[in-house]
N, C-alpha and C. Protein backbone atom coordinates (compact mmCIF):
# COMPACT_ATOMS: atom_id res chain seq x y z
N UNK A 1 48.37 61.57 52.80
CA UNK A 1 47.47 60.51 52.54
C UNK A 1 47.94 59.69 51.36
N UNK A 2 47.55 58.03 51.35
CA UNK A 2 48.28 57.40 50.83
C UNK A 2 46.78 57.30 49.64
N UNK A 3 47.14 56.86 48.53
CA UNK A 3 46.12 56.31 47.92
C UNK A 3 46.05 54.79 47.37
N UNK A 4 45.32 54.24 47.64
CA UNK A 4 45.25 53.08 47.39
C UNK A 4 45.49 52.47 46.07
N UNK A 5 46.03 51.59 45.19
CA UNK A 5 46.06 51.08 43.87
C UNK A 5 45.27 50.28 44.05
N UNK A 6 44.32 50.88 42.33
CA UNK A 6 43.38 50.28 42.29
C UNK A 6 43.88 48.37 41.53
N UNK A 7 43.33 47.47 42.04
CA UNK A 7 43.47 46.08 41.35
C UNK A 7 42.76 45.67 40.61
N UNK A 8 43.32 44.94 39.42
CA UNK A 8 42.16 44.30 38.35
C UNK A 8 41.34 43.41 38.68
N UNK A 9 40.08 43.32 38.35
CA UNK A 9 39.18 42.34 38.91
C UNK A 9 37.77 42.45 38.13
N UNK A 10 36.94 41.65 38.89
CA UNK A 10 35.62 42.21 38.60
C UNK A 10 34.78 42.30 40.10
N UNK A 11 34.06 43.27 39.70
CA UNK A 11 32.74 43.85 40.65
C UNK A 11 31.98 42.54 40.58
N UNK A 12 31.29 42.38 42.19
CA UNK A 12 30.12 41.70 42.43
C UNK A 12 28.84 41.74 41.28
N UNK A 13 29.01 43.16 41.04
CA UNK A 13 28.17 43.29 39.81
C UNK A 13 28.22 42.71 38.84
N UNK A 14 29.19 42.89 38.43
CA UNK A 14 29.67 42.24 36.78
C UNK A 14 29.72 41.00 37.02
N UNK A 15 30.10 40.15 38.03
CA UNK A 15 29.94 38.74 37.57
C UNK A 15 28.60 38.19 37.97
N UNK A 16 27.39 38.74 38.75
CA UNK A 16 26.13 38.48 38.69
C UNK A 16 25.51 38.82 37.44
N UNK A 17 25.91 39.45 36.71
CA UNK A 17 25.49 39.89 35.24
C UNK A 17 25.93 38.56 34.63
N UNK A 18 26.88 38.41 34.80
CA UNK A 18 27.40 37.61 33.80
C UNK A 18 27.09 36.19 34.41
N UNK A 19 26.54 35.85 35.42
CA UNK A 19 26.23 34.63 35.84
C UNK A 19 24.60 34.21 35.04
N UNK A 20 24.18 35.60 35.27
CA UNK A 20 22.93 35.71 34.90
C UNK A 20 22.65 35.23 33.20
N UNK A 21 23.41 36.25 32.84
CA UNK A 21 23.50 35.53 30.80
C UNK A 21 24.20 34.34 30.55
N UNK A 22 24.69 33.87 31.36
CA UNK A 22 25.05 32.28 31.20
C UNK A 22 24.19 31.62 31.44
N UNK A 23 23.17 32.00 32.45
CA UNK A 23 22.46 30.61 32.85
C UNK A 23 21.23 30.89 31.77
N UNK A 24 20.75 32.19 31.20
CA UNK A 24 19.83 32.24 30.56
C UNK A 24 19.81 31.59 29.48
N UNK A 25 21.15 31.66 28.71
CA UNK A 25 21.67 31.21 27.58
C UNK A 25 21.48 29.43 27.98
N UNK A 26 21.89 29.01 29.14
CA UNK A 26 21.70 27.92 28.94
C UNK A 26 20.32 26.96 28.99
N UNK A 27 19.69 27.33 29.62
CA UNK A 27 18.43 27.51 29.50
C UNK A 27 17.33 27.33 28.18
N UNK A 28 18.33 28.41 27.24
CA UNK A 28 17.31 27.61 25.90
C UNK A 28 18.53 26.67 25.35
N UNK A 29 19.48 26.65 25.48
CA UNK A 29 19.97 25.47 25.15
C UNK A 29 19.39 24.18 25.62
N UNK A 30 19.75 24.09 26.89
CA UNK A 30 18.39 22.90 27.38
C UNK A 30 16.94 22.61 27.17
N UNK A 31 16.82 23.55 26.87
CA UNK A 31 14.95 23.68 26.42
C UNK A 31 15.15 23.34 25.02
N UNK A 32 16.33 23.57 24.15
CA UNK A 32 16.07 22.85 22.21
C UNK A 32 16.40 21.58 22.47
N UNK A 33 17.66 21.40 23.11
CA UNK A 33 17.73 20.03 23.20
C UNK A 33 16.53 18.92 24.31
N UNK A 34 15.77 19.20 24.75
CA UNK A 34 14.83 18.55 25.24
C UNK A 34 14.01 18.62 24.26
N UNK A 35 12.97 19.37 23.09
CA UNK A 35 12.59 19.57 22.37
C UNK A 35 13.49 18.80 20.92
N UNK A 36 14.54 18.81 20.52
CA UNK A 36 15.24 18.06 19.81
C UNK A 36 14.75 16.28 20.00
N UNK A 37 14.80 16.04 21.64
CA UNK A 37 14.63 14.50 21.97
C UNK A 37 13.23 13.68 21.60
N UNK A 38 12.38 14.89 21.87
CA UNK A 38 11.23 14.98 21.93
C UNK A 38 10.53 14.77 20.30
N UNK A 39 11.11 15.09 19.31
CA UNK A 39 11.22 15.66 17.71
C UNK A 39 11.54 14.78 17.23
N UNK A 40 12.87 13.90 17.67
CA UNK A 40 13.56 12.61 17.13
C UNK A 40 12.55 11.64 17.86
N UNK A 41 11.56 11.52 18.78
CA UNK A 41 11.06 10.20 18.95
C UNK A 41 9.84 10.12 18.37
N UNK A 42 9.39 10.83 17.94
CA UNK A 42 7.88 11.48 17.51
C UNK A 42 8.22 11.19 16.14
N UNK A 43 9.24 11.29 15.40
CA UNK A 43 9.53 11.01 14.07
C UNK A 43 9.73 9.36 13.82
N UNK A 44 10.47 8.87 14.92
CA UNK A 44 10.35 7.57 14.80
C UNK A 44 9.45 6.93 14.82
N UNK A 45 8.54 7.14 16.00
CA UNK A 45 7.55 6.69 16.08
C UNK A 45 6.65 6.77 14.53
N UNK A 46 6.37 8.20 14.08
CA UNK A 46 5.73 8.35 12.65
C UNK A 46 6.43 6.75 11.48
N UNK A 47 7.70 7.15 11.93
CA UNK A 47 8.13 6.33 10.55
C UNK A 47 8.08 4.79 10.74
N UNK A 48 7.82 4.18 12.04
CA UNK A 48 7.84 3.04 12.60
C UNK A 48 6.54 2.16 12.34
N UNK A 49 5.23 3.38 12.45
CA UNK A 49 4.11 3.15 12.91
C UNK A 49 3.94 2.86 11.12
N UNK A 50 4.41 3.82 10.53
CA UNK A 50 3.98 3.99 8.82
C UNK A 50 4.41 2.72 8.24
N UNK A 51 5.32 2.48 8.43
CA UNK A 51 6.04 0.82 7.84
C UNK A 51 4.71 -0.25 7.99
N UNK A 52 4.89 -0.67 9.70
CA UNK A 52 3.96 -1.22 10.21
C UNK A 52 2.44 -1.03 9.76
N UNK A 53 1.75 -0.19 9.35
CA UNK A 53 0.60 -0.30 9.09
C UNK A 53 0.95 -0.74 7.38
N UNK A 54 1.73 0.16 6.49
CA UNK A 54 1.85 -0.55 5.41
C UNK A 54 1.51 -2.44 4.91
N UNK A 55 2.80 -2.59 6.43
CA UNK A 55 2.91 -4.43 6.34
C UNK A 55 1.40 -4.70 6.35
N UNK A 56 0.76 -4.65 7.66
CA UNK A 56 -0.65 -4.90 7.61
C UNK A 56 -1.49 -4.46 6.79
N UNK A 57 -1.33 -3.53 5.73
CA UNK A 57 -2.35 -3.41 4.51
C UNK A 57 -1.98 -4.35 3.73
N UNK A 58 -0.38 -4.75 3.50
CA UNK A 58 -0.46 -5.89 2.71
C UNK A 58 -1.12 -7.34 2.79
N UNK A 59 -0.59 -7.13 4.46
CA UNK A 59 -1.69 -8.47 4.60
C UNK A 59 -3.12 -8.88 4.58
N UNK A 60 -3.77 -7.37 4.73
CA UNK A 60 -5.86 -7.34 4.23
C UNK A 60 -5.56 -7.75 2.77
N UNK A 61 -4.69 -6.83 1.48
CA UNK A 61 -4.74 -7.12 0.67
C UNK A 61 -4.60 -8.27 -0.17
N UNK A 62 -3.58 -8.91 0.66
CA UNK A 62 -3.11 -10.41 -0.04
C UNK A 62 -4.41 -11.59 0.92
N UNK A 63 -4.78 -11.09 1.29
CA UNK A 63 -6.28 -11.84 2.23
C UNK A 63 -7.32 -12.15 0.95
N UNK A 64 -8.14 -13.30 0.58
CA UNK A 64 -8.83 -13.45 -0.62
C UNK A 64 -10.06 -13.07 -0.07
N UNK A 65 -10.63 -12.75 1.34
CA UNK A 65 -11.79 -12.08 1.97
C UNK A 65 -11.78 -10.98 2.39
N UNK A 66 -12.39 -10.07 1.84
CA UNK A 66 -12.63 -8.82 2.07
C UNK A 66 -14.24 -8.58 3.13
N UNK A 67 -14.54 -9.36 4.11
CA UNK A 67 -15.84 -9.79 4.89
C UNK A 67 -15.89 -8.32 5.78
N UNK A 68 -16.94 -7.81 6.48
CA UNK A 68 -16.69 -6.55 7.48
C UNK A 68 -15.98 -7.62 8.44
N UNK A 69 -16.01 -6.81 9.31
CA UNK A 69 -15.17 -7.22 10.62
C UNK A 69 -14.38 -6.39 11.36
N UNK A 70 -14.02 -6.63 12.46
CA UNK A 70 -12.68 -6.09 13.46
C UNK A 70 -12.16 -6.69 14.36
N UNK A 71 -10.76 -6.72 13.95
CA UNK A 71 -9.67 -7.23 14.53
C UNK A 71 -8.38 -6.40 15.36
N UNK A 72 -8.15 -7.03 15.79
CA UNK A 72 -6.94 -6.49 16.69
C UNK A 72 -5.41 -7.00 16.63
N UNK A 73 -4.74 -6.85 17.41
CA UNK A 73 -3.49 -7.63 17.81
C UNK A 73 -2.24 -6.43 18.43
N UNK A 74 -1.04 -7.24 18.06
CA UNK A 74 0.10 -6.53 18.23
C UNK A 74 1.39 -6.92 17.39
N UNK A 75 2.41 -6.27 17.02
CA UNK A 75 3.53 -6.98 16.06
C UNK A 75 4.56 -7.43 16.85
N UNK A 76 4.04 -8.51 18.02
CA UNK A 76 5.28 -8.81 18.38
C UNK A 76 5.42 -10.27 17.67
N UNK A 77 6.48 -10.69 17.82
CA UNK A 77 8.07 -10.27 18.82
C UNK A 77 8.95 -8.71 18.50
N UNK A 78 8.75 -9.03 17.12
CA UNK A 78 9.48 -7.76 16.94
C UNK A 78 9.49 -6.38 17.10
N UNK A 79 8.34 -6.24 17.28
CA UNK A 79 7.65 -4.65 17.92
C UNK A 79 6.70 -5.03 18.55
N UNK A 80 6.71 -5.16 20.21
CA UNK A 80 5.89 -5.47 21.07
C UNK A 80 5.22 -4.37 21.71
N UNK A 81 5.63 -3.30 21.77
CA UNK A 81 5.14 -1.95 22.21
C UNK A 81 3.94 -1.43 21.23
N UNK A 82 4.14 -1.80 19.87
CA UNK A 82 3.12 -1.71 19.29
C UNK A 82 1.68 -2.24 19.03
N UNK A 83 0.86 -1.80 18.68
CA UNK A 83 -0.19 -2.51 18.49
C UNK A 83 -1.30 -2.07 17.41
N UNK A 84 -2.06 -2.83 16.73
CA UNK A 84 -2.59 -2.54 15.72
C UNK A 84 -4.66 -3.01 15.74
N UNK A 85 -5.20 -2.41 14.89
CA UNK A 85 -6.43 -2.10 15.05
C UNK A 85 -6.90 -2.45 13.62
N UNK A 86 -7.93 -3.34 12.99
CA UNK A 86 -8.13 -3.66 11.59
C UNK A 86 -10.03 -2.92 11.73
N UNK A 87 -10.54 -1.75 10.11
CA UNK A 87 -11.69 -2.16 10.42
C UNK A 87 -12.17 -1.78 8.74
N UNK A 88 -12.69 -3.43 8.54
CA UNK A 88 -13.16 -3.03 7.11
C UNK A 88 -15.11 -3.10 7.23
N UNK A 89 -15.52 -2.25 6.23
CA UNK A 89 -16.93 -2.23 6.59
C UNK A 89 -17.25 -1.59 4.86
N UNK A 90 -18.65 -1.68 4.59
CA UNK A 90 -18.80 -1.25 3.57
C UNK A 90 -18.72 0.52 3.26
N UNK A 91 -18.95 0.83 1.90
CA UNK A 91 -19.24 2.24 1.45
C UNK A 91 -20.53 2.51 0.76
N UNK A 92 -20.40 3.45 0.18
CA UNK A 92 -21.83 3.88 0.13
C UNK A 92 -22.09 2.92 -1.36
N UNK A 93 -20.71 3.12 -2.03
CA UNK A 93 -20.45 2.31 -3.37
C UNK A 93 -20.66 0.91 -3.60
N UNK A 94 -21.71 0.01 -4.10
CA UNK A 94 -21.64 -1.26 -4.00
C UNK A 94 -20.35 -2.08 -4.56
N UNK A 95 -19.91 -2.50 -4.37
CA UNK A 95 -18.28 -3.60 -4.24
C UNK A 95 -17.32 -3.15 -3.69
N UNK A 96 -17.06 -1.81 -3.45
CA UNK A 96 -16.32 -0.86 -2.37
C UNK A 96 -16.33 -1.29 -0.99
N UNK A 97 -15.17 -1.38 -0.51
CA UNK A 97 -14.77 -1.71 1.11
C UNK A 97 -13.71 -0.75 1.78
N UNK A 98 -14.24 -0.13 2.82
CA UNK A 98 -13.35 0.91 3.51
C UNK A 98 -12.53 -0.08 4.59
N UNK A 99 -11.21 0.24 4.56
CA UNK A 99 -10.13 -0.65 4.96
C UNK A 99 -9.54 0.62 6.12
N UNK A 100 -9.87 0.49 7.32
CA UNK A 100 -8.86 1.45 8.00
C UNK A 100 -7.72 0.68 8.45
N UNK A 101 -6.98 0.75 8.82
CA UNK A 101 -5.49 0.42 9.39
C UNK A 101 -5.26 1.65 10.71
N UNK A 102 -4.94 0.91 12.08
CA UNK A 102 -4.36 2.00 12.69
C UNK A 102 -3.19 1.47 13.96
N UNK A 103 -2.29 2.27 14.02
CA UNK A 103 -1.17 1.41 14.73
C UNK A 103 -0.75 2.72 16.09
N UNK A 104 -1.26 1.84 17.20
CA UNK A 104 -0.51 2.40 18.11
C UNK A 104 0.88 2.03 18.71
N UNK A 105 1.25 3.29 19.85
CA UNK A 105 2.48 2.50 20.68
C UNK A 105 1.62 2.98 21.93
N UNK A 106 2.10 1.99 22.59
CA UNK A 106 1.31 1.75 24.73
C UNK A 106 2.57 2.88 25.20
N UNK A 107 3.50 3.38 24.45
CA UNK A 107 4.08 3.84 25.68
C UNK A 107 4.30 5.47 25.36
N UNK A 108 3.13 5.82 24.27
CA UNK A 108 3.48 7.40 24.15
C UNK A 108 1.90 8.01 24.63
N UNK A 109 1.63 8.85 25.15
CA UNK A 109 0.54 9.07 25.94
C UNK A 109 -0.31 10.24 24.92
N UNK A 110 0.59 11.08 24.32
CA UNK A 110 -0.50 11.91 23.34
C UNK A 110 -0.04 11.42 21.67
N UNK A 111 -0.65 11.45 21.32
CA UNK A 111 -0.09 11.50 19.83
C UNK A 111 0.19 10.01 19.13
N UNK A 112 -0.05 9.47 19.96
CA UNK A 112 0.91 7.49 19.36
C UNK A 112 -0.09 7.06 18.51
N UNK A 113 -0.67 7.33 17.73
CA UNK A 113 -1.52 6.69 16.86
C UNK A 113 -1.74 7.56 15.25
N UNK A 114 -1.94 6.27 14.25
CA UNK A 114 -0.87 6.70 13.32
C UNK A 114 -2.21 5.78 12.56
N UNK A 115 -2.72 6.53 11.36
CA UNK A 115 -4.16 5.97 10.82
C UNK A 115 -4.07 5.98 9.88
N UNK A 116 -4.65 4.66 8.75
CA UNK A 116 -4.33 4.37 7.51
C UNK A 116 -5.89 4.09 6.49
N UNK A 117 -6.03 4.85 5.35
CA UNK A 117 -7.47 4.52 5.38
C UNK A 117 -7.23 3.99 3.70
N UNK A 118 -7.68 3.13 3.06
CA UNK A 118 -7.95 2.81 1.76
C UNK A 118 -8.69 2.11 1.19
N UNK A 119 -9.48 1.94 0.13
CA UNK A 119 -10.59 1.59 -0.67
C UNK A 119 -10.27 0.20 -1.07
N UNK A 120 -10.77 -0.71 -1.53
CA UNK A 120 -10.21 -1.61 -2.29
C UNK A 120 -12.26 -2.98 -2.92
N UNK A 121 -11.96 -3.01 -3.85
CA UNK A 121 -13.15 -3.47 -4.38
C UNK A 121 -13.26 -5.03 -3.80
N UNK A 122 -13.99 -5.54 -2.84
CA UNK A 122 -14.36 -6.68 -2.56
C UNK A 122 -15.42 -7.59 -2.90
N UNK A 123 -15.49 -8.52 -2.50
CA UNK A 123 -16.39 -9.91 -2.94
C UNK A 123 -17.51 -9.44 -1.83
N UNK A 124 -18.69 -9.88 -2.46
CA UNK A 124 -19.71 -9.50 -0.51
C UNK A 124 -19.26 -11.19 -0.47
């Protein structure tokens, strides 16, 4: 009887193992980097929205009427996706005016809104 030589290789086994920890591995690789994309637009958005409401507090502030009211709009041309929300009303404090500021974006579905609140002493 002859015996066969054995050849180097791998078993069906071993490379289903090893197919298996590759794809797992890749898997959370794809899952941080979707989460990464997700992290970087959510930050922009924060830091986009924060500018933007800033600008518009400057502009209540440099305003010589501090009257209640609410207003609306959007910052285009230049940021058309955005949009903004004005609401000043009194406080409990006589010459005190609560100034909210709030800036959305139309195209993020949870979370896109970004709220600015500050005091500032007005004229009635």
């Amino acid at each position: 009887m002859k015996m066969r030589k054995q050849t180097g290789g791998f078993t069906l086994l071993e490379v289903m193992i090893a197919v298996a920890i590759l794809a797992i591995g890749l898997v959370a690789v794809f899952q941080m980097q979707s989460q990464s994309i997700s992290m970087a637009s959510e930050a922009r958005f924060r830091t986009t929205a924060s500018l933007l409401a800033q600008s518009k507090m400057t502009d209540v502030e440099a305003s010589r009427s501090l009257s209640n009211r609410k207003e609306s709009g959007n910052f285009a041309p230049e940021h058309p996706d955005y949009g903004w929300s004005l609401k000043i009303t009194d406080t409990m404090i006589p010459g005190f005016k609560r100034i909210e500021v709030s800036v959305h974006h139309q195209g993020f579905m949870r979370g896109g809104i970004y709220e600015l609140v500050f005091y500032k002493t007005g004229g009635r």
